[in-house]
Protein backbone atom coordinates (compact mmCIF):
# COMPACT_ATOMS: atom_id res chain seq x y z
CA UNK A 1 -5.43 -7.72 -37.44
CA UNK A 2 -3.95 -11.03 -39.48
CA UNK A 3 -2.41 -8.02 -41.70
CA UNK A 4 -1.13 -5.67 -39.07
CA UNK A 5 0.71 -9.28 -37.56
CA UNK A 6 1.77 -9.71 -41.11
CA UNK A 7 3.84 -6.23 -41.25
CA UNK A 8 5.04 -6.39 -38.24
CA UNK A 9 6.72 -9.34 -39.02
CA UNK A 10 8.17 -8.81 -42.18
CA UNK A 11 10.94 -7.20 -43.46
CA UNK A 12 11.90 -3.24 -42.57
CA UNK A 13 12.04 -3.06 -47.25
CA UNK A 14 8.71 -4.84 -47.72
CA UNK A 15 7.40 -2.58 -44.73
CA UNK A 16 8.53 0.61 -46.05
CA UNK A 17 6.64 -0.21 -49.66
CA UNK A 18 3.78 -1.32 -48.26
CA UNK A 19 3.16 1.33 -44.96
CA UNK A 20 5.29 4.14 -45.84
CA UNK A 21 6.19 4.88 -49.43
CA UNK A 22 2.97 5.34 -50.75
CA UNK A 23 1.92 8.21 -48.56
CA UNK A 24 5.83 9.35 -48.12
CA UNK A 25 6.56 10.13 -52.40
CA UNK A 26 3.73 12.11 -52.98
CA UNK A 27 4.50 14.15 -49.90
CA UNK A 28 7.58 14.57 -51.43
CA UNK A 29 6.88 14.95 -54.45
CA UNK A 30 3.95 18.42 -53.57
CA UNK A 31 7.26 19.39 -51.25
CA UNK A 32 9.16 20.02 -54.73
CA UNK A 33 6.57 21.88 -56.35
CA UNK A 34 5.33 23.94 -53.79
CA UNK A 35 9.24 24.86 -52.92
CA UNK A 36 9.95 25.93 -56.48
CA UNK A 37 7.27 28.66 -56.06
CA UNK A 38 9.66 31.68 -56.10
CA UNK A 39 7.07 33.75 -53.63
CA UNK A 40 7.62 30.94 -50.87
CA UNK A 41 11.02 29.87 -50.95
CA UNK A 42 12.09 32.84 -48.63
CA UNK A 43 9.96 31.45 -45.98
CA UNK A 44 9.12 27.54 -46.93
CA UNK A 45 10.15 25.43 -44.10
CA UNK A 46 10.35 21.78 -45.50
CA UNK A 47 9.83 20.05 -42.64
CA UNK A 48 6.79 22.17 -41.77
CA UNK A 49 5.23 20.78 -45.23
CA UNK A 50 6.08 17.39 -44.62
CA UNK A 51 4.24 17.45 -40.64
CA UNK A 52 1.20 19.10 -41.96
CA UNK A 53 0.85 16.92 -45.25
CA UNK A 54 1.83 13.65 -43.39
CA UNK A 55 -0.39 14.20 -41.02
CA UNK A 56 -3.47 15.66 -43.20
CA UNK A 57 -2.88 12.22 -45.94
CA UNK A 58 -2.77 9.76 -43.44
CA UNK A 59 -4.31 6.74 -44.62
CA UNK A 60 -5.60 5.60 -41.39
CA UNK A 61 -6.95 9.21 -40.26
CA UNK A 62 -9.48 10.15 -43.40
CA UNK A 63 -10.47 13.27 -40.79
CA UNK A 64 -7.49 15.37 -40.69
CA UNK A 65 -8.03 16.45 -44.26
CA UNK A 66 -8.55 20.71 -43.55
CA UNK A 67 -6.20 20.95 -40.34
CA UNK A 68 -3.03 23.19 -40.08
CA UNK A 69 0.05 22.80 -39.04
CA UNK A 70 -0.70 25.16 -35.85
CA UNK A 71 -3.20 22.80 -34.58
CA UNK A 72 -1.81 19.62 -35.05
CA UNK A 73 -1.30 18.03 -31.53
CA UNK A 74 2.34 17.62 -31.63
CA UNK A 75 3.16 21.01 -32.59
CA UNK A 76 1.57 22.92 -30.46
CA UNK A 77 3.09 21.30 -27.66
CA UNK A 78 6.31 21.39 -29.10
CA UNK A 79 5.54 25.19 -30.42
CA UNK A 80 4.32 25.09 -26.39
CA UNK A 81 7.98 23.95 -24.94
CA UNK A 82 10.06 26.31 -27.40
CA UNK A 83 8.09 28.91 -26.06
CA UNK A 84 8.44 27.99 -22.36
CA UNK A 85 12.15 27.83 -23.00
CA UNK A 86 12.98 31.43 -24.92
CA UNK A 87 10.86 32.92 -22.05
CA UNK A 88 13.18 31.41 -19.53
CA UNK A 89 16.52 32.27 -21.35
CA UNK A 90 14.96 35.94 -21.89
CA UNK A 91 14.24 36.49 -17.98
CA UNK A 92 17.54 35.19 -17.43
CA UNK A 93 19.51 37.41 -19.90
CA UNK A 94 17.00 40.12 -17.87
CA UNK A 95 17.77 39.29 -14.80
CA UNK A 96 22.03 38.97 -15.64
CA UNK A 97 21.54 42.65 -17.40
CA UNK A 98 19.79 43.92 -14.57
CA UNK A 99 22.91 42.08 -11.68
CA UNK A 100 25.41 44.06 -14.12
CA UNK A 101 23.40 47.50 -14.07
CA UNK A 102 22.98 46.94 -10.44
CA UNK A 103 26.57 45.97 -9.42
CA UNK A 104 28.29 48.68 -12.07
């Protein structure tokens, strides 16, 4: 607790050493090397790496070690919303398609 005070009130530099650094260069760092494979670079999503290793190598969660990016919380409710929202825009394109086959 007397540390977690401690961050909180230091500086946003001595922060960013202590909390995020260490976990952020590394994930950087496997980012670099896994983009240079040639087979993956057609479909490597950076950001996609850096969710699902952030999230697996998170100091304070030691149980996240084997899970995916699919079943990470977040993204499947944001996975969940995109989704929600290309269904909507296709029954609308469906629906303005059908009004112009109907009215012509």
């Amino acid at each position: 607790m007397q540390q977690e005070d401690e961050l909180r009130n230091s500086k946003p530099r001595d922060y960013l050493m202590a909390e995020v650094l260490p976990t952020m260069i590394p994930a950087i760092n496997q980012m670099l090397r896994v983009a240079k494979d040639t087979e993956r670079r057609k479909r490597f999503n950076p950001l996609d790496f850096l969710a699902e290793y952030l999230y697996r190598n998170n100091p304070r969660h030691s149980d996240r070690q084997s899970i995916k990016l699919q079943d990470i919380p977040f993204v499947i409710e944001e996975w969940k919303i995109k989704y929600y929202m290309l269904c909507n825009v296709n029954l609308v394109i469906a629906v303005l398609v059908l009004d112009v086959l109907y009215h012509y």
